[in-house]
PDB file of N, CA and C in Angstrom:
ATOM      1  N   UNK A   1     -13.578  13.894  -6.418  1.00  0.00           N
ATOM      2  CA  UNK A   1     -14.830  13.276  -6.762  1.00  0.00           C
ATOM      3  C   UNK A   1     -15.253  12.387  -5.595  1.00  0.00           C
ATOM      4  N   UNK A   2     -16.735  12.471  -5.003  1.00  0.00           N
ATOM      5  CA  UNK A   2     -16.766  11.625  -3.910  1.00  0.00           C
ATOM      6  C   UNK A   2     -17.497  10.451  -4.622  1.00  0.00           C
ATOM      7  N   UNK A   3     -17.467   9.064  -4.013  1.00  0.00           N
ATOM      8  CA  UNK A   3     -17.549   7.863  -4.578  1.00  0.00           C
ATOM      9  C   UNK A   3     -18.509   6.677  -3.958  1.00  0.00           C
ATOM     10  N   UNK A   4     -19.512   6.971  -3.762  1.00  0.00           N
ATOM     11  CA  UNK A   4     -20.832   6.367  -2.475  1.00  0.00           C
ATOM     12  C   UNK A   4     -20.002   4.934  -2.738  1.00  0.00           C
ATOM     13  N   UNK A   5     -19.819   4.381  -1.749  1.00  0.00           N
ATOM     14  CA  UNK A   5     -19.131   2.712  -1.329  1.00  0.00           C
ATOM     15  C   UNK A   5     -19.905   2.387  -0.343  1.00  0.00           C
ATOM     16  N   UNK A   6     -20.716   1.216  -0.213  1.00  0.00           N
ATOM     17  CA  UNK A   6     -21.290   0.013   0.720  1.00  0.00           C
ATOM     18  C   UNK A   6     -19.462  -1.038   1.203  1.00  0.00           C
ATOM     19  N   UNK A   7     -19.218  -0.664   2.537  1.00  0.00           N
ATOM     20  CA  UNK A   7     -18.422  -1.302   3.117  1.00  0.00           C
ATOM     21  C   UNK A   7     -18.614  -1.665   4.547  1.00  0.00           C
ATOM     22  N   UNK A   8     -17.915  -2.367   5.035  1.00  0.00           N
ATOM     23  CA  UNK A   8     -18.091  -3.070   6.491  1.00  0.00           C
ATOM     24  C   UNK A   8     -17.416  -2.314   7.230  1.00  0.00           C
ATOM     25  N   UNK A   9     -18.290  -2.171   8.237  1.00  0.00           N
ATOM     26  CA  UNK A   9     -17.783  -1.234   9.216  1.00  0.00           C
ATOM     27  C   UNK A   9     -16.343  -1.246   9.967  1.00  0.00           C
ATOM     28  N   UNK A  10     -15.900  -2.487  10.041  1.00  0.00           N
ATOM     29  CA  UNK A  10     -14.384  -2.322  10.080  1.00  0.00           C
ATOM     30  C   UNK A  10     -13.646  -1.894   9.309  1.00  0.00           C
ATOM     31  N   UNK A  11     -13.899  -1.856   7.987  1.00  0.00           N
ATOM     32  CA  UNK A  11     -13.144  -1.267   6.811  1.00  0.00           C
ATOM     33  C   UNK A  11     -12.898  -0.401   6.326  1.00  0.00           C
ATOM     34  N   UNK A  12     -14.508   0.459   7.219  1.00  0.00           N
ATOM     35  CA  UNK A  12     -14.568   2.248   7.132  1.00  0.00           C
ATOM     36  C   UNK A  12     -13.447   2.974   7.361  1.00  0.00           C
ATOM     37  N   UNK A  13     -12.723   2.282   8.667  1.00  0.00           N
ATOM     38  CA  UNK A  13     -11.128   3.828   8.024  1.00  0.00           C
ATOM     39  C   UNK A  13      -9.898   3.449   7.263  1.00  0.00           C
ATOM     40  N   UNK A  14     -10.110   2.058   6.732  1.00  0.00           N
ATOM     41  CA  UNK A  14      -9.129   2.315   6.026  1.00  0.00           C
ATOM     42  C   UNK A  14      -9.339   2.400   4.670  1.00  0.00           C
ATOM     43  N   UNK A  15     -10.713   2.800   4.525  1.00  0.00           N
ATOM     44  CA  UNK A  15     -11.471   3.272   3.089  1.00  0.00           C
ATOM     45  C   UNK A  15     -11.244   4.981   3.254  1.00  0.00           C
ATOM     46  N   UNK A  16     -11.430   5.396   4.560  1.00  0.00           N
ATOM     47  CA  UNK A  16     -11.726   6.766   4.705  1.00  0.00           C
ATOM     48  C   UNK A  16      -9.929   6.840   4.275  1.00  0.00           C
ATOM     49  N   UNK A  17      -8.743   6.552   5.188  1.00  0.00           N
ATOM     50  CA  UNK A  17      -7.717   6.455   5.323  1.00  0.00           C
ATOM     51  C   UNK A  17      -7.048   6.690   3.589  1.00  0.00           C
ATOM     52  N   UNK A  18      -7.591   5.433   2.848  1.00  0.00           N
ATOM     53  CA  UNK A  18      -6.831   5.189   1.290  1.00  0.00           C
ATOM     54  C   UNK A  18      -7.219   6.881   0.508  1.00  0.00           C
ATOM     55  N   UNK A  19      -8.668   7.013   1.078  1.00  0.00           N
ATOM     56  CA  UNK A  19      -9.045   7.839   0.339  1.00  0.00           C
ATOM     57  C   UNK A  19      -8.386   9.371   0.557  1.00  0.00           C
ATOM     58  N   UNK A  20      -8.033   9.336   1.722  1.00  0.00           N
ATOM     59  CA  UNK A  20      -6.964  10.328   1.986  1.00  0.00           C
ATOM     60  C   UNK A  20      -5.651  10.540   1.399  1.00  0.00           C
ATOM     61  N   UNK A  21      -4.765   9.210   1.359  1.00  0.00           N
ATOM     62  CA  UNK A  21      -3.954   9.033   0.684  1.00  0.00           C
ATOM     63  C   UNK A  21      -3.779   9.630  -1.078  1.00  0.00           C
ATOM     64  N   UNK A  22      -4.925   9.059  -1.306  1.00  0.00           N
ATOM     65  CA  UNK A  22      -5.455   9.343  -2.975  1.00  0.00           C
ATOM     66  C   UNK A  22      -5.406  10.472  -3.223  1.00  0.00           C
ATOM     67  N   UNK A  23      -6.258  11.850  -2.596  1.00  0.00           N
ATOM     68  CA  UNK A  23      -6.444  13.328  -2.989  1.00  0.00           C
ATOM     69  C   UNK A  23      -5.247  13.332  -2.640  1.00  0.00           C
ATOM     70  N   UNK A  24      -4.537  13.198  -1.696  1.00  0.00           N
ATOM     71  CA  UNK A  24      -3.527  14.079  -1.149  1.00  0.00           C
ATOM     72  C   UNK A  24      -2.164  13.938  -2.376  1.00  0.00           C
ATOM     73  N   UNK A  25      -1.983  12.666  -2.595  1.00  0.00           N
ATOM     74  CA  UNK A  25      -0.921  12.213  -3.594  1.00  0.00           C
ATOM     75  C   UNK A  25      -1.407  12.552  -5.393  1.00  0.00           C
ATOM     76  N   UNK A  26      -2.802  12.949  -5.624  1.00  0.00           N
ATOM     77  CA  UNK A  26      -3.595  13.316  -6.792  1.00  0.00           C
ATOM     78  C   UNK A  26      -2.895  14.823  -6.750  1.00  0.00           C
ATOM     79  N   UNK A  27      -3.235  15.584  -5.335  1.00  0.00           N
ATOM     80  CA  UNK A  27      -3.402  16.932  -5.098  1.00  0.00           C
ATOM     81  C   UNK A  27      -2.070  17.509  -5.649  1.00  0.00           C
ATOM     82  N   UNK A  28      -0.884  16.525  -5.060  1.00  0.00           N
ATOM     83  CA  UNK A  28       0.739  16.873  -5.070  1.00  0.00           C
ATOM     84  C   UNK A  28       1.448  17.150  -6.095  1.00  0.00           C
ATOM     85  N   UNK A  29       0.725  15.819  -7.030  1.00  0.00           N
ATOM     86  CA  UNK A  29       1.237  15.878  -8.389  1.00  0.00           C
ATOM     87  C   UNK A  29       0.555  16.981  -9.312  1.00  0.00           C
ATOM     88  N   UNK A  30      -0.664  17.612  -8.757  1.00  0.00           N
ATOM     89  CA  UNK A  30      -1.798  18.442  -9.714  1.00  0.00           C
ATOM     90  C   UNK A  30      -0.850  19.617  -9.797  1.00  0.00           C
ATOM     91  N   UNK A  31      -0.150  19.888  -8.280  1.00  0.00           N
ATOM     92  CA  UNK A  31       0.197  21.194  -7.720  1.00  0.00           C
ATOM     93  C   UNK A  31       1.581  21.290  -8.518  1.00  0.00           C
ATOM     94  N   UNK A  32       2.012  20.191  -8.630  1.00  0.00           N
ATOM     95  CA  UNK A  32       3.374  19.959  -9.330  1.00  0.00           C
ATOM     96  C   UNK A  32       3.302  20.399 -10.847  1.00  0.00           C
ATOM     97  N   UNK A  33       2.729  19.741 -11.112  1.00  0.00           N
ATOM     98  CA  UNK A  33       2.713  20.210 -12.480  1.00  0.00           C
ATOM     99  C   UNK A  33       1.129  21.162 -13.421  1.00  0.00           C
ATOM    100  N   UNK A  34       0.827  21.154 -12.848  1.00  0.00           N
ATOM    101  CA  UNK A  34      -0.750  22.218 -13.147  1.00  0.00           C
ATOM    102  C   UNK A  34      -0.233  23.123 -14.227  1.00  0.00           C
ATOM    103  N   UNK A  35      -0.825  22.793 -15.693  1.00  0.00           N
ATOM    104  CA  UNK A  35      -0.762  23.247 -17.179  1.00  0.00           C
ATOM    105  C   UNK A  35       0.262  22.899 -17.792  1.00  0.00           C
ATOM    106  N   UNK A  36       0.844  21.718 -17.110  1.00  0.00           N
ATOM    107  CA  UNK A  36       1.986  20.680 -18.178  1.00  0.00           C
ATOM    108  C   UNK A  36       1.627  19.453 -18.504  1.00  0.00           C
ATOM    109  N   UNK A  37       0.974  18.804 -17.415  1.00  0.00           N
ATOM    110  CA  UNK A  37       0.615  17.563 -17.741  1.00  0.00           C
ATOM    111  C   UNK A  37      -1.404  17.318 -17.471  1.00  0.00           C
ATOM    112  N   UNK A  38      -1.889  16.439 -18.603  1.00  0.00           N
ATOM    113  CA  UNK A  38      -3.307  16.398 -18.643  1.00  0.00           C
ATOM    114  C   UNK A  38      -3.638  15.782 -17.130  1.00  0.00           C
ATOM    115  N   UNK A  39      -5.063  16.019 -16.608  1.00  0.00           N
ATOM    116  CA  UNK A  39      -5.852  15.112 -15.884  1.00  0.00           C
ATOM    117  C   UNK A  39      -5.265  13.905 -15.897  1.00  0.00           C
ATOM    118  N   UNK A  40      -5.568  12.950 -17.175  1.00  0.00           N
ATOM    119  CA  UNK A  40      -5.281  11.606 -16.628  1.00  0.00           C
ATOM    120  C   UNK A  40      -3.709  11.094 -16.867  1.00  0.00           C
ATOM    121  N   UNK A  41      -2.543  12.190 -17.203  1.00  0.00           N
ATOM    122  CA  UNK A  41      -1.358  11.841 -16.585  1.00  0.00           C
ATOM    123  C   UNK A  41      -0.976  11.937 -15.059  1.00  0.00           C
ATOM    124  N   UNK A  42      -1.533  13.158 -14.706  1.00  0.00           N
ATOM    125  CA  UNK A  42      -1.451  13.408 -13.351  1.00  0.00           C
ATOM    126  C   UNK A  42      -2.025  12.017 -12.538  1.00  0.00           C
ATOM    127  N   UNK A  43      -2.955  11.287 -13.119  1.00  0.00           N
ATOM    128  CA  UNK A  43      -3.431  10.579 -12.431  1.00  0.00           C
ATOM    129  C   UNK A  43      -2.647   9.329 -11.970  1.00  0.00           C
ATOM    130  N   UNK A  44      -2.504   9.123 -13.527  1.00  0.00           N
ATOM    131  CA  UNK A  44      -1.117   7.884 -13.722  1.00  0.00           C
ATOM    132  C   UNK A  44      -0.069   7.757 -12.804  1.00  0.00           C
ATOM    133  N   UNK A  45       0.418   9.407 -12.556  1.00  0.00           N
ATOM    134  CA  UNK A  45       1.489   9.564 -11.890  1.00  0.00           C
ATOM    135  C   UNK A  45       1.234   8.912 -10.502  1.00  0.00           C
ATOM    136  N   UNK A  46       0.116   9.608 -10.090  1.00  0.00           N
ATOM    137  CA  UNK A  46      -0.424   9.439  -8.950  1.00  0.00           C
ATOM    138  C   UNK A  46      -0.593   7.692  -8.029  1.00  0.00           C
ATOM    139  N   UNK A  47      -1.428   7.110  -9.250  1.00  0.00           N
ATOM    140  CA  UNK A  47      -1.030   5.721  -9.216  1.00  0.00           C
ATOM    141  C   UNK A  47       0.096   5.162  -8.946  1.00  0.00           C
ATOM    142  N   UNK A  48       1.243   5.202  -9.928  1.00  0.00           N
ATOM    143  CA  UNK A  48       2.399   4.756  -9.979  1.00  0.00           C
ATOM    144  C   UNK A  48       3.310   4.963  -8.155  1.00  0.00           C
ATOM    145  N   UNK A  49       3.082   5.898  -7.904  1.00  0.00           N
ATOM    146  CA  UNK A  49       3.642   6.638  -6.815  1.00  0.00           C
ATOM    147  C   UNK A  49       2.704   5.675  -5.552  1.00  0.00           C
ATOM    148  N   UNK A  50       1.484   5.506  -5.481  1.00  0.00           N
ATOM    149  CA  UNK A  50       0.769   5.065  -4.278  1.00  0.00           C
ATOM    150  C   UNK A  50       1.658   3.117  -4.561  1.00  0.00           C
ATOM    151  N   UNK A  51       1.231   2.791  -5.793  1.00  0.00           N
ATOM    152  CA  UNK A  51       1.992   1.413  -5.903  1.00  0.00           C
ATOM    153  C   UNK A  51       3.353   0.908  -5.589  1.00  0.00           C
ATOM    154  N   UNK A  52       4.568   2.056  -6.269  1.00  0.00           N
ATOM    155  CA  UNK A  52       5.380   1.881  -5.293  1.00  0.00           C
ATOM    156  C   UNK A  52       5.469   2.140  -4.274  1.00  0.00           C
ATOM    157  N   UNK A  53       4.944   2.846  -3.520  1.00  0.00           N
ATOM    158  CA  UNK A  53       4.684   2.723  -1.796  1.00  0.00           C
ATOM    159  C   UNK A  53       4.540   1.189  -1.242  1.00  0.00           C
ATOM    160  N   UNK A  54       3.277   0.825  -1.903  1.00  0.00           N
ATOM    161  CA  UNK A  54       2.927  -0.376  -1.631  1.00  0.00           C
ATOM    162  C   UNK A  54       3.894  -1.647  -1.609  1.00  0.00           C
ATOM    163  N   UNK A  55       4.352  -1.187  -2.804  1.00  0.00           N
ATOM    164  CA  UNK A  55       5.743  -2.135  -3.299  1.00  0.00           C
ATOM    165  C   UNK A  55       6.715  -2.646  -2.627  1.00  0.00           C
ATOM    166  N   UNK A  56       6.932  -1.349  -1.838  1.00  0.00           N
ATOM    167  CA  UNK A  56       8.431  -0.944  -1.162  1.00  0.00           C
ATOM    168  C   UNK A  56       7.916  -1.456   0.479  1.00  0.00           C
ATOM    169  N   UNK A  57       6.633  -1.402   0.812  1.00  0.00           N
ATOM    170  CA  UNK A  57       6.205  -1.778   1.910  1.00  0.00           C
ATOM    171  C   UNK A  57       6.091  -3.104   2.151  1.00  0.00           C
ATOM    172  N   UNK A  58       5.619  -3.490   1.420  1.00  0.00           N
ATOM    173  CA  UNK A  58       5.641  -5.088   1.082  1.00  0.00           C
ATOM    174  C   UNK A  58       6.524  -5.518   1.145  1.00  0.00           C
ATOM    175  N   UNK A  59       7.628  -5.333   0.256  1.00  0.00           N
ATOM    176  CA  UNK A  59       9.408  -5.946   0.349  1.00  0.00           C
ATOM    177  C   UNK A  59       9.802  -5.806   1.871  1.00  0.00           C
ATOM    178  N   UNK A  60       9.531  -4.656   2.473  1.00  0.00           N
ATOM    179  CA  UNK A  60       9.681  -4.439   3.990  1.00  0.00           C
ATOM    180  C   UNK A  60       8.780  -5.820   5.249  1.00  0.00           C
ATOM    181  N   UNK A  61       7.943  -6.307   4.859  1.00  0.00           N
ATOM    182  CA  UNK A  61       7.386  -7.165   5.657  1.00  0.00           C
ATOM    183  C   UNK A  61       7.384  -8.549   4.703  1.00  0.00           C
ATOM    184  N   UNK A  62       8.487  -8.956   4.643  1.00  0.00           N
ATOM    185  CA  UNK A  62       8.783 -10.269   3.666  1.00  0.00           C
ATOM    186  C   UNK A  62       9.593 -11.059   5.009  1.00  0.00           C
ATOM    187  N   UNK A  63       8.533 -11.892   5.536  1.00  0.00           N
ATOM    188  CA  UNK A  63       8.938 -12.916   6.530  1.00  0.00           C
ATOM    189  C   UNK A  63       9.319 -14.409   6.341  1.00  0.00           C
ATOM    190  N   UNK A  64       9.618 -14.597   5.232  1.00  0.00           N
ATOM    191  CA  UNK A  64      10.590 -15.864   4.430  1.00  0.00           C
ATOM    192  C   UNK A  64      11.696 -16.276   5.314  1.00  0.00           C
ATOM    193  N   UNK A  65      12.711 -15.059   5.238  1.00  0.00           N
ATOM    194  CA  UNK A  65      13.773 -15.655   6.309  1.00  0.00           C
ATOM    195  C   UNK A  65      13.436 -16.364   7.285  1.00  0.00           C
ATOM    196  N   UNK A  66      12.178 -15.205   8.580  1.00  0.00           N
ATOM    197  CA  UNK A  66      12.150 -15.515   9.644  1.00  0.00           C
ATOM    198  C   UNK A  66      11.306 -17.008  10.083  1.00  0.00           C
ATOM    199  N   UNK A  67      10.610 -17.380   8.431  1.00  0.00           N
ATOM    200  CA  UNK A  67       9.809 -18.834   8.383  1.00  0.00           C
ATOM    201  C   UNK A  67      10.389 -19.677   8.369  1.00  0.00           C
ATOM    202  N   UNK A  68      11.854 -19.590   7.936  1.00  0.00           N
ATOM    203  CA  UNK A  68      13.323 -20.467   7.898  1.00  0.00           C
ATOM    204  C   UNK A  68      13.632 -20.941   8.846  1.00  0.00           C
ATOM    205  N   UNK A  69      14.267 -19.619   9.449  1.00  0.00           N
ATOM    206  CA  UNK A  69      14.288 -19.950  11.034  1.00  0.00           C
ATOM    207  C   UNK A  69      13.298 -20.941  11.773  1.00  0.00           C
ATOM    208  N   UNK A  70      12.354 -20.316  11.440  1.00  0.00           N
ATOM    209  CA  UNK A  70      11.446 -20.448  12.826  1.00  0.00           C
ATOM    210  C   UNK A  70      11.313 -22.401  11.893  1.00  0.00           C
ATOM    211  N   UNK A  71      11.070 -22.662  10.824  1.00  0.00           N
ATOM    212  CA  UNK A  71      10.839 -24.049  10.670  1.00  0.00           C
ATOM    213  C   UNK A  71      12.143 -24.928  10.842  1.00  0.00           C
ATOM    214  N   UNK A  72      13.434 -24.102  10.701  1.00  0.00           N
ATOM    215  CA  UNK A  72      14.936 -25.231  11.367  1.00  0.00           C
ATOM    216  C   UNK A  72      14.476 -25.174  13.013  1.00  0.00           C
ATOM    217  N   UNK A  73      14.149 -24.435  13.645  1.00  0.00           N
ATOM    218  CA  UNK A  73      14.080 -24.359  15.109  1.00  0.00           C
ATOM    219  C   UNK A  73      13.508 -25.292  15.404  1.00  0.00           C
ATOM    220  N   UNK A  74      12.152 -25.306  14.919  1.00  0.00           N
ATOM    221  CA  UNK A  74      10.641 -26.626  15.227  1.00  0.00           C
ATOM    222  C   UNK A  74      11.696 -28.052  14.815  1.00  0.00           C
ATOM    223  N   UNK A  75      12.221 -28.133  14.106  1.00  0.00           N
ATOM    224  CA  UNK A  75      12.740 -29.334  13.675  1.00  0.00           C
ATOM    225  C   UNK A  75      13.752 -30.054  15.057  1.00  0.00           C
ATOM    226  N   UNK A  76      14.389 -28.754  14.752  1.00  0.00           N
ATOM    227  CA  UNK A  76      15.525 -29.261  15.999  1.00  0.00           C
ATOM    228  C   UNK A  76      14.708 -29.458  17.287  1.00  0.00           C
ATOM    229  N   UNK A  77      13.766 -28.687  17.780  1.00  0.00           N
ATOM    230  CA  UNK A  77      13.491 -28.924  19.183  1.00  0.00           C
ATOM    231  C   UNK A  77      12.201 -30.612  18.984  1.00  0.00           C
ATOM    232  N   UNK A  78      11.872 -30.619  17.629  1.00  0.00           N
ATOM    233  CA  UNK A  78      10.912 -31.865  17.569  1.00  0.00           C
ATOM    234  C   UNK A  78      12.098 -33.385  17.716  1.00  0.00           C
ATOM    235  N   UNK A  79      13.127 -32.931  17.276  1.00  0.00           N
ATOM    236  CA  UNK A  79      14.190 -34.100  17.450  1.00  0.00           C
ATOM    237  C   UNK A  79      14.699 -34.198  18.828  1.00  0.00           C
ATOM    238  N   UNK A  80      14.856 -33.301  19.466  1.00  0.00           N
ATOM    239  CA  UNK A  80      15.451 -33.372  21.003  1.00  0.00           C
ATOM    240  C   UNK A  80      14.216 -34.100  21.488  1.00  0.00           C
ATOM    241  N   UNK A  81      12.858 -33.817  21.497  1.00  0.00           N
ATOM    242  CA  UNK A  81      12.119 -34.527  22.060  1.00  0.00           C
ATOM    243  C   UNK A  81      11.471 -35.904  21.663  1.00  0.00           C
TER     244      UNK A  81
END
């Protein structure tokens, strides 16, 4: 289904980009199961699957530790000076 969107021109590919993501991961699960599961399970699935992506990507760029660090470091070098 195409979906007319007003967006900012920087945002255009990663609108074009998501939207790629979407058919392609819609398409996978359609192909997967096509006359077992309805439209809007397939869809569900589809969802579930792009979110944990997201999920799992996120946990991957969790910079807590390295804010640790980096705020004992500032401390110590603010005391030497």
């Amino acid at each position: 289904m195409d979906i007319p969107v007003n967006v900012k021109r920087e945002d255009e590919f990663y609108y074009r980009e998501a939207a790629k993501l979407i058919s392609n991961t819609v398409n996978t699960y359609a192909d997967l199961f096509k006359g077992r599961k309805s439209d809007k399970e397939v869809l569900y699935m589809a969802m579930i699957d792009i979110a944990l992506r997201y999920e799992k990507e996120k946990g991957n760029n969790d910079t807590s530790e390295y804010d640790d660090i980096l705020q004992r470091l500032t401390s110590e070098i603010e005391e030497c000076l």
